[in-house]
PDB file of N, CA and C in Angstrom:
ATOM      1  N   UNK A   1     251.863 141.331 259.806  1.00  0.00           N
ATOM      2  CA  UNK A   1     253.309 141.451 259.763  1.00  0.00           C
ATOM      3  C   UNK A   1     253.863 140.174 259.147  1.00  0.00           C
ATOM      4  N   UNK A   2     255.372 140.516 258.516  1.00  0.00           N
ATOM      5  CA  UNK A   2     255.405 139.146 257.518  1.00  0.00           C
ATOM      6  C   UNK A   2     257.027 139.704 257.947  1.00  0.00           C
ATOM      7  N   UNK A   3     257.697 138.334 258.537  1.00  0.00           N
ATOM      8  CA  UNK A   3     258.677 137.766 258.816  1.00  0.00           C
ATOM      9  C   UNK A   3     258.729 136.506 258.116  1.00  0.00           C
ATOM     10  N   UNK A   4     260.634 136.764 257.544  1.00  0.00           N
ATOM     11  CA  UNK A   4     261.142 135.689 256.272  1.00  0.00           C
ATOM     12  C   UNK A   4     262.625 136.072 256.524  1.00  0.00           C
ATOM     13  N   UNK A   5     262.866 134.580 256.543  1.00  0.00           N
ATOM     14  CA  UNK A   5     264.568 134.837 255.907  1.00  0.00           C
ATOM     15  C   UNK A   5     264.992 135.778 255.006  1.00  0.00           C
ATOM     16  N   UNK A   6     266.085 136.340 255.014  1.00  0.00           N
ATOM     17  CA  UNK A   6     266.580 136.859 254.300  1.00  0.00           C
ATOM     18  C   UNK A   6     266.781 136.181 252.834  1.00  0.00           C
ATOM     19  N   UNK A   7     266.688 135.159 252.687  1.00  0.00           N
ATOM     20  CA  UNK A   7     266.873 134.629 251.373  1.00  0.00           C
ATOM     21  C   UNK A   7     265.324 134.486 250.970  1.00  0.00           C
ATOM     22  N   UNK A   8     264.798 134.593 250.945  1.00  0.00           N
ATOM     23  CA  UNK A   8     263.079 134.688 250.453  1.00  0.00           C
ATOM     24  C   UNK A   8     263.359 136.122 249.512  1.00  0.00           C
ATOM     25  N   UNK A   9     264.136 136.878 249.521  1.00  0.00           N
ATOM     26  CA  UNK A   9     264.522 138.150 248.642  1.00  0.00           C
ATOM     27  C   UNK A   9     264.720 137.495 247.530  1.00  0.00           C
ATOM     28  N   UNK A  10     265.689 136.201 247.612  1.00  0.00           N
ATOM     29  CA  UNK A  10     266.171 135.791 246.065  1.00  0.00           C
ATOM     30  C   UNK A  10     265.318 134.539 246.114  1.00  0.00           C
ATOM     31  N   UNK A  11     264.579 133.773 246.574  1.00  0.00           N
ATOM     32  CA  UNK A  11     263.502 132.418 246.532  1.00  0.00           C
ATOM     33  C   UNK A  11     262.519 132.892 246.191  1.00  0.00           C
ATOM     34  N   UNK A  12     261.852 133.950 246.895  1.00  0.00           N
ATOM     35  CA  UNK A  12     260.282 134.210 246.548  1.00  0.00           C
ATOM     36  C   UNK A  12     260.244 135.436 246.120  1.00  0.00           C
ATOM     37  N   UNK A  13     261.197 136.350 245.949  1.00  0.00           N
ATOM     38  CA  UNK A  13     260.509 138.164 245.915  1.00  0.00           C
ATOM     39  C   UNK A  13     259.378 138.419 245.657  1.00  0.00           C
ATOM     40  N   UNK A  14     258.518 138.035 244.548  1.00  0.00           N
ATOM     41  CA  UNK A  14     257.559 138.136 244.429  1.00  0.00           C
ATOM     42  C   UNK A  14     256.318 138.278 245.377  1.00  0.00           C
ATOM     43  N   UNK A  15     256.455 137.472 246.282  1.00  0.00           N
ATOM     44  CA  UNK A  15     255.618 137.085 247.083  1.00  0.00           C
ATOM     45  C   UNK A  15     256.044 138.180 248.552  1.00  0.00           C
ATOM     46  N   UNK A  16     257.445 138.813 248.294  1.00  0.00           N
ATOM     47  CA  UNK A  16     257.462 139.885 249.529  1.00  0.00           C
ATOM     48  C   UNK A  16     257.596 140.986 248.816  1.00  0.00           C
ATOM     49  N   UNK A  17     257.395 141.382 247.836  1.00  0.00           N
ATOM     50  CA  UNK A  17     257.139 142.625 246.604  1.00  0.00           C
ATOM     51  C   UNK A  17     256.000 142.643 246.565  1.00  0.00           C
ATOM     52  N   UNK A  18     254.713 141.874 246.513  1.00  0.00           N
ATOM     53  CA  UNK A  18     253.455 141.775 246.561  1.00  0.00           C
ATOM     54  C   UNK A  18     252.846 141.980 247.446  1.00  0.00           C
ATOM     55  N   UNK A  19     253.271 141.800 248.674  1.00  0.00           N
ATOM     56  CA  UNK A  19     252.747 141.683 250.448  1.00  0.00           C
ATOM     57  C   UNK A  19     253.205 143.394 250.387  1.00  0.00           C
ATOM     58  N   UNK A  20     254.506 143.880 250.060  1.00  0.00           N
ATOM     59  CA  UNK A  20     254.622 144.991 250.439  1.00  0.00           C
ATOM     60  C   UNK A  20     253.700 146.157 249.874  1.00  0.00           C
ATOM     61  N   UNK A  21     253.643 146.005 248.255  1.00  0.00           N
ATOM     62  CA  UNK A  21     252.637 146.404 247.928  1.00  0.00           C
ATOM     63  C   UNK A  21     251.188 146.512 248.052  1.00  0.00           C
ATOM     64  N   UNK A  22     250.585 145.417 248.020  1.00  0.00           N
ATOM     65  CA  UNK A  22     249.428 144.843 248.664  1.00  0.00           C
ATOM     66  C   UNK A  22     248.859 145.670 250.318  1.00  0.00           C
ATOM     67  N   UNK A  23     249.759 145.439 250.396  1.00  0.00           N
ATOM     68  CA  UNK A  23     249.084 145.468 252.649  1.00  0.00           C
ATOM     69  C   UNK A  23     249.622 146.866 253.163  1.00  0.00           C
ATOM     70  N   UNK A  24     250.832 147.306 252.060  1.00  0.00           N
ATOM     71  CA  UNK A  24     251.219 148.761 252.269  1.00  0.00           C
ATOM     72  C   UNK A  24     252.251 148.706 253.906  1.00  0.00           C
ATOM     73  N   UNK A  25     252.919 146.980 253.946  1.00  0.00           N
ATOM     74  CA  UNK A  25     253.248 146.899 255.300  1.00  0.00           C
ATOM     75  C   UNK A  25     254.902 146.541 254.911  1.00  0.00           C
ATOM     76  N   UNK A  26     255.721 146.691 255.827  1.00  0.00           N
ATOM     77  CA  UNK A  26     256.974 145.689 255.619  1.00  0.00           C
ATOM     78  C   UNK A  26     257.302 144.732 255.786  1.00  0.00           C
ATOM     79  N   UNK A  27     258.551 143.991 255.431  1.00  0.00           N
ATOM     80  CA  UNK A  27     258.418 142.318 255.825  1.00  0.00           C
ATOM     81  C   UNK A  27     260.056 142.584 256.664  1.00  0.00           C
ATOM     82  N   UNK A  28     260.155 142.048 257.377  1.00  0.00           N
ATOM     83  CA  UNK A  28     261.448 141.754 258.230  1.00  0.00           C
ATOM     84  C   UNK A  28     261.736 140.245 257.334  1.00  0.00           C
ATOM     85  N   UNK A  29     263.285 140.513 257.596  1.00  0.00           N
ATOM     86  CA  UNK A  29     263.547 139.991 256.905  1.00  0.00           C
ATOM     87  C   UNK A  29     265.351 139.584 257.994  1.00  0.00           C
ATOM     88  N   UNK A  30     265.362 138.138 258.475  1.00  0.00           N
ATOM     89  CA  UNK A  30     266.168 137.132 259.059  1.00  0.00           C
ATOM     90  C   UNK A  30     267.307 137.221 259.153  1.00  0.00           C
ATOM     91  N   UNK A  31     268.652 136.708 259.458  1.00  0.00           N
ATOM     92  CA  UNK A  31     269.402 136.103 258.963  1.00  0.00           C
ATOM     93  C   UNK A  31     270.384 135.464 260.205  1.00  0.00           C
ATOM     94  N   UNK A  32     269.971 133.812 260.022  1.00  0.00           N
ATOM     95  CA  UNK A  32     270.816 132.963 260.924  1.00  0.00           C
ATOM     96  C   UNK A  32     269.723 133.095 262.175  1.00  0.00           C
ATOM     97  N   UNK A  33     267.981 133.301 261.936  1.00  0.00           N
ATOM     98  CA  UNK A  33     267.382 133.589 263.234  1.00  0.00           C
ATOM     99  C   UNK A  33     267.556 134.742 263.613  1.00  0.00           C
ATOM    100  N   UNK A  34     268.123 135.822 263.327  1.00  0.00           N
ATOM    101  CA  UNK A  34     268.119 137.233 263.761  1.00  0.00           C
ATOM    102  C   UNK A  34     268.028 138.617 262.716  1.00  0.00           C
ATOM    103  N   UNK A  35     266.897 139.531 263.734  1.00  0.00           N
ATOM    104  CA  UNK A  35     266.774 140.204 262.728  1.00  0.00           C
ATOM    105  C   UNK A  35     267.923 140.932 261.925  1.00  0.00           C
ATOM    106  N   UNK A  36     267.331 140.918 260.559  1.00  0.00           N
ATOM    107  CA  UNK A  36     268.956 141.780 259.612  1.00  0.00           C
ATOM    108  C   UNK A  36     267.876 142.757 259.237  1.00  0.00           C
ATOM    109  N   UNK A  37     266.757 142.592 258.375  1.00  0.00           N
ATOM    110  CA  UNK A  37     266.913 143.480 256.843  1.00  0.00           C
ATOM    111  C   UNK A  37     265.542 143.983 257.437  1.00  0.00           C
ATOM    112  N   UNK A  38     264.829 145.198 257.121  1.00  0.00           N
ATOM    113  CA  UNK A  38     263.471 145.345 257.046  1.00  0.00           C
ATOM    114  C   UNK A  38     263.145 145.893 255.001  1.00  0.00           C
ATOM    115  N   UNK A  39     262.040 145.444 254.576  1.00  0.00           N
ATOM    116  CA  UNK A  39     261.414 145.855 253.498  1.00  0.00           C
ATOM    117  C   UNK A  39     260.431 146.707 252.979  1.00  0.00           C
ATOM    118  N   UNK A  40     260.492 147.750 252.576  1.00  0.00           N
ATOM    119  CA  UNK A  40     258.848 147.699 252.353  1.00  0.00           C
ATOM    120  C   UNK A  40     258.973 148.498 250.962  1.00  0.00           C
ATOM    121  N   UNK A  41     257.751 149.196 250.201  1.00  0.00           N
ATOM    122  CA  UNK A  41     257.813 149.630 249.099  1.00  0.00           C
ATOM    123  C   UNK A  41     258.165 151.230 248.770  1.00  0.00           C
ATOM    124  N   UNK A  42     258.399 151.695 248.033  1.00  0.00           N
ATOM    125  CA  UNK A  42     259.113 152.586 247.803  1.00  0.00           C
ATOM    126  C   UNK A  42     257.957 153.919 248.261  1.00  0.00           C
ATOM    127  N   UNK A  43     256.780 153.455 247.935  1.00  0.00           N
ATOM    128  CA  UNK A  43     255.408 154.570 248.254  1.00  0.00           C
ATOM    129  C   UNK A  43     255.731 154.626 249.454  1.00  0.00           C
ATOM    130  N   UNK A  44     255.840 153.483 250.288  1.00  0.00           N
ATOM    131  CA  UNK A  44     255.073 153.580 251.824  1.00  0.00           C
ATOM    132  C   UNK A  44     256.584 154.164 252.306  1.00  0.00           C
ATOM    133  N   UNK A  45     257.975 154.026 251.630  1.00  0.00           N
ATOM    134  CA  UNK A  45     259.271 154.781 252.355  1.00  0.00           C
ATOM    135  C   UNK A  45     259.181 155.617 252.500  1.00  0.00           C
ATOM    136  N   UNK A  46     258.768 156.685 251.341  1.00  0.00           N
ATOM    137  CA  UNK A  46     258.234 157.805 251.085  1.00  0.00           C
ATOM    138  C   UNK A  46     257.720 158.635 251.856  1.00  0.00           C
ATOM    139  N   UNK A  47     256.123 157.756 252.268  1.00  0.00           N
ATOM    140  CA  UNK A  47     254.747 158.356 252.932  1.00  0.00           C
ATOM    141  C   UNK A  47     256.001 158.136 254.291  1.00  0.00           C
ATOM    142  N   UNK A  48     256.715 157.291 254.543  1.00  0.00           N
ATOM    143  CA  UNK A  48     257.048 157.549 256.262  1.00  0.00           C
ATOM    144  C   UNK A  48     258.023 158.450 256.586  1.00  0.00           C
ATOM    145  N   UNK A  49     258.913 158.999 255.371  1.00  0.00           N
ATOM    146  CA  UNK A  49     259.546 159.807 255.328  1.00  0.00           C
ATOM    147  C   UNK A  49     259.108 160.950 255.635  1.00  0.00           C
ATOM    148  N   UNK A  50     257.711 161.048 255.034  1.00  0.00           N
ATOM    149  CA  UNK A  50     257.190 162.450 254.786  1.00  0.00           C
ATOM    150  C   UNK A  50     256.858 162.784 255.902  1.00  0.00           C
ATOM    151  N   UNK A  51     256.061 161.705 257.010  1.00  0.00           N
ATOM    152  CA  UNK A  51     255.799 161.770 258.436  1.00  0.00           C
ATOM    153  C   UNK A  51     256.974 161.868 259.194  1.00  0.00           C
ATOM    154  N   UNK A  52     257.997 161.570 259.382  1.00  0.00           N
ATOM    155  CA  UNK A  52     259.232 162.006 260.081  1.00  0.00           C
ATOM    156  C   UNK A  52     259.408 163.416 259.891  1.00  0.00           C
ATOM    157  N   UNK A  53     259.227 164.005 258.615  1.00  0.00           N
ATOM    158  CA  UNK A  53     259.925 165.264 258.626  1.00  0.00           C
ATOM    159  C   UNK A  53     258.609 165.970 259.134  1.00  0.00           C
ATOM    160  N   UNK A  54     257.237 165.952 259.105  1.00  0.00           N
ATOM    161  CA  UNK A  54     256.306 166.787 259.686  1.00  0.00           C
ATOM    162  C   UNK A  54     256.454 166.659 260.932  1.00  0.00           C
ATOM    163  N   UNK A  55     256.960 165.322 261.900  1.00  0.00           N
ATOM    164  CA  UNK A  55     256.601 166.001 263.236  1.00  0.00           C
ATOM    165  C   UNK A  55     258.082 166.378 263.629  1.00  0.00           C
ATOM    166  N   UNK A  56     259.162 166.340 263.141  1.00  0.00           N
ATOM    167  CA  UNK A  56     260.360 167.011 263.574  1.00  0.00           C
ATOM    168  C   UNK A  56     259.957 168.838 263.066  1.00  0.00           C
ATOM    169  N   UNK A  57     258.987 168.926 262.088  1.00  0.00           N
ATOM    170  CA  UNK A  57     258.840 170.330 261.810  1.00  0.00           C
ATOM    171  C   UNK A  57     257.539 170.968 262.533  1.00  0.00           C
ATOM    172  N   UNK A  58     256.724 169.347 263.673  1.00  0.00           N
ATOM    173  CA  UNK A  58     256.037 170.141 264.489  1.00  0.00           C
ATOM    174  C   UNK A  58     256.783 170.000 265.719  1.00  0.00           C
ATOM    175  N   UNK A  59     257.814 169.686 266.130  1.00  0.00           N
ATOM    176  CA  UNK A  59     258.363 169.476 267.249  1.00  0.00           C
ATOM    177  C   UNK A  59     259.309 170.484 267.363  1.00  0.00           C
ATOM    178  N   UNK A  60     259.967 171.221 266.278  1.00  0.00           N
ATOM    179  CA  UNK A  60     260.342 172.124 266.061  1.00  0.00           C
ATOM    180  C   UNK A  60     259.408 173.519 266.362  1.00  0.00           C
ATOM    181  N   UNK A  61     258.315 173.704 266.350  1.00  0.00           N
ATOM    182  CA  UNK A  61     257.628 174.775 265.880  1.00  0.00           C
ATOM    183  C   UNK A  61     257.141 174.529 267.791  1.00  0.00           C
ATOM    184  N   UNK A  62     256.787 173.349 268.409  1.00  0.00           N
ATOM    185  CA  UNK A  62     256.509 173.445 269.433  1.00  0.00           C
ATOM    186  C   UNK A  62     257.581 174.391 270.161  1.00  0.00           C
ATOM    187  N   UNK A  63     259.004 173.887 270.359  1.00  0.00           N
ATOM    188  CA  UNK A  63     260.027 173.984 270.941  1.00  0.00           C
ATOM    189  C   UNK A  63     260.048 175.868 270.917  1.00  0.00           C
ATOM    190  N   UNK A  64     259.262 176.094 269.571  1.00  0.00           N
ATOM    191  CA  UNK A  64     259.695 177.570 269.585  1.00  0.00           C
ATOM    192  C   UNK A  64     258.630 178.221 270.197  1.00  0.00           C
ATOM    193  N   UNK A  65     257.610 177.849 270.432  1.00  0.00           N
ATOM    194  CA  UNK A  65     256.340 178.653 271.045  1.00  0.00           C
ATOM    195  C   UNK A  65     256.982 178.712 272.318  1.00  0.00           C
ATOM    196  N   UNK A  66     257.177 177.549 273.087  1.00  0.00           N
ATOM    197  CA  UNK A  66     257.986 176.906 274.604  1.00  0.00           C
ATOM    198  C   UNK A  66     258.952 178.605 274.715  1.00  0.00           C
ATOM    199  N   UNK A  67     259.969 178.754 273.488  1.00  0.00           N
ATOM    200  CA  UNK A  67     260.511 179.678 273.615  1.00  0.00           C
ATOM    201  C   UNK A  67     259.845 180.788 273.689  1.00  0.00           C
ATOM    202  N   UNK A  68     258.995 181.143 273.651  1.00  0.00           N
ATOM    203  CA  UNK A  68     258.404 182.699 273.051  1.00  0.00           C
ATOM    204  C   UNK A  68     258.431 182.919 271.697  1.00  0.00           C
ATOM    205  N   UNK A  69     259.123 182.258 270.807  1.00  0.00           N
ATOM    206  CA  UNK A  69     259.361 182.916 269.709  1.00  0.00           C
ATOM    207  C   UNK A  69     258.323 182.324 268.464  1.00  0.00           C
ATOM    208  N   UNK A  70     257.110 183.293 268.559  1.00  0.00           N
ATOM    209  CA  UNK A  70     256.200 183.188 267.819  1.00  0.00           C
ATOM    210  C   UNK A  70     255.559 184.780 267.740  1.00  0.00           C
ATOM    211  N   UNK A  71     254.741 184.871 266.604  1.00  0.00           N
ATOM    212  CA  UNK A  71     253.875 185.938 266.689  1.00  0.00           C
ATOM    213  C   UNK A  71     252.494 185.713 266.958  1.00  0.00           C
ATOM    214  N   UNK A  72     251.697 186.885 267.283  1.00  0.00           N
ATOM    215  CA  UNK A  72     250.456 186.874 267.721  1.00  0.00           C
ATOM    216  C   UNK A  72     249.556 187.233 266.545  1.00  0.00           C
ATOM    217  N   UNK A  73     248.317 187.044 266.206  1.00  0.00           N
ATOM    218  CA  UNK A  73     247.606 186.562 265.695  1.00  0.00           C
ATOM    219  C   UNK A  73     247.655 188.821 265.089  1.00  0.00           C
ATOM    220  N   UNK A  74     247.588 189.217 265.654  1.00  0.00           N
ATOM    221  CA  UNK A  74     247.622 191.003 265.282  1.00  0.00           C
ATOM    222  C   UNK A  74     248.931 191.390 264.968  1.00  0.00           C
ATOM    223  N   UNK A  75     250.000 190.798 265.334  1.00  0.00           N
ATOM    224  CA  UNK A  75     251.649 191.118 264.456  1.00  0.00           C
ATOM    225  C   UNK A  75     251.544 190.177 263.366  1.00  0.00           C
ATOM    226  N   UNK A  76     251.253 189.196 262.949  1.00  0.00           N
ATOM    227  CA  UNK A  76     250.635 188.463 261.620  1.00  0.00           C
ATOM    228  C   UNK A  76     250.031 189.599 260.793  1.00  0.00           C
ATOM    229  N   UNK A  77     248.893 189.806 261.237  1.00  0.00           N
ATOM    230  CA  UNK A  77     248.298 190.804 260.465  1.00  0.00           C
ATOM    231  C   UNK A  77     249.077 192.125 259.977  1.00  0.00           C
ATOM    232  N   UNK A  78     249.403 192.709 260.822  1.00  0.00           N
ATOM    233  CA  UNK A  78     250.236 193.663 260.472  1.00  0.00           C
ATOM    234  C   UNK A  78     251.280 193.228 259.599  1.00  0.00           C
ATOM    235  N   UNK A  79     251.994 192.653 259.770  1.00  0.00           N
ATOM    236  CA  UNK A  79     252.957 192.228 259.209  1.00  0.00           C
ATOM    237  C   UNK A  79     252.499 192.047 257.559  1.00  0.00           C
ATOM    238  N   UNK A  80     251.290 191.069 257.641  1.00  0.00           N
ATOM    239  CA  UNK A  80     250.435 191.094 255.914  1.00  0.00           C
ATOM    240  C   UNK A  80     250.140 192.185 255.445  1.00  0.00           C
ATOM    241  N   UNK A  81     249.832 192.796 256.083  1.00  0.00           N
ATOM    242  CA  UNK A  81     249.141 194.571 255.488  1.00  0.00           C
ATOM    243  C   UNK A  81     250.338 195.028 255.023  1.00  0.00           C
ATOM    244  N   UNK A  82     251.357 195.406 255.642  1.00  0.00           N
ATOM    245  CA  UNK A  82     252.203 195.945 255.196  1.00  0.00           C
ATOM    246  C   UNK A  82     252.827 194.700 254.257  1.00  0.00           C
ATOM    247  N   UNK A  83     253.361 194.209 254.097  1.00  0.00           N
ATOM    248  CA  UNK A  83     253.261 193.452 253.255  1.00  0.00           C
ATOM    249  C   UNK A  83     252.688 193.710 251.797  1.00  0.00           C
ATOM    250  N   UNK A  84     251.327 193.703 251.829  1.00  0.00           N
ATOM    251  CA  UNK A  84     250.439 193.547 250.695  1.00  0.00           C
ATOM    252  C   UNK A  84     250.678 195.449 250.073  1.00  0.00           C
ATOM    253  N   UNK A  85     250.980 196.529 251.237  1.00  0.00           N
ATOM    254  CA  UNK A  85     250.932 197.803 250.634  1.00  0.00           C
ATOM    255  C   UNK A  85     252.242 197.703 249.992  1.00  0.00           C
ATOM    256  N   UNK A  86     253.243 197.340 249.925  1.00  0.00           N
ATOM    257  CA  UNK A  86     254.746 197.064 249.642  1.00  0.00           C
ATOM    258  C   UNK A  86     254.594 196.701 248.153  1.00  0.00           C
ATOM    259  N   UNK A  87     253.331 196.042 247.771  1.00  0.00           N
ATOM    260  CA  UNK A  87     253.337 195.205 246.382  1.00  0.00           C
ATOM    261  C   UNK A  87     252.530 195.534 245.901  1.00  0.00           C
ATOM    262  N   UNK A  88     251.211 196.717 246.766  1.00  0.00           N
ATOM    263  CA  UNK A  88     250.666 197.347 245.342  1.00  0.00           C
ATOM    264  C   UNK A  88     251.111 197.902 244.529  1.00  0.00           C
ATOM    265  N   UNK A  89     250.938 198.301 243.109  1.00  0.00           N
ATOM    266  CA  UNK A  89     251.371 199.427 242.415  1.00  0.00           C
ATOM    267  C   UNK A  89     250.567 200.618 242.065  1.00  0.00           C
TER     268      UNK A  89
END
């Protein structure tokens, strides 16, 4: 973990553009002794983005089993069959 003033953005970037890239980690980032800013690279915003929305879309999918509202492994099926006869020609 890499803690820096907030002014190390305009003194060093390099060196917290490199760490972020590099280590795939963020740098916190100060101001006046308290935390202000966090950093990291645009990949790894991304990749954590992408993990937020999978477990809100498995926390979602839990919430609905909890409910009942799922199908069973033979209304699936059915559901495909008919399905698939719908689109032969």
């Amino acid at each position: 973990m890499m803690i820096r003033p907030v002014t190390a953005l305009q003194n060093d970037f390099h060196t917290v553009s490199n760490y972020c890239h590099t280590k795939g980690k963020p740098v916190f980032l100060t101001k006046d002794g308290e935390g202000d800013l966090v950093v990291m690279s645009l990949d790894r915003y991304h990749a954590q983005n992408e993990l937020m929305d999978l477990r809100a879309k498995l926390l979602q999918a839990e919430l609905e089993i909890e409910r009942g509202e799922y199908y069973t492994l033979d209304e699936v099926k059915a559901h495909m069959e008919a399905w698939l006869e719908d689109e032969t020609i």
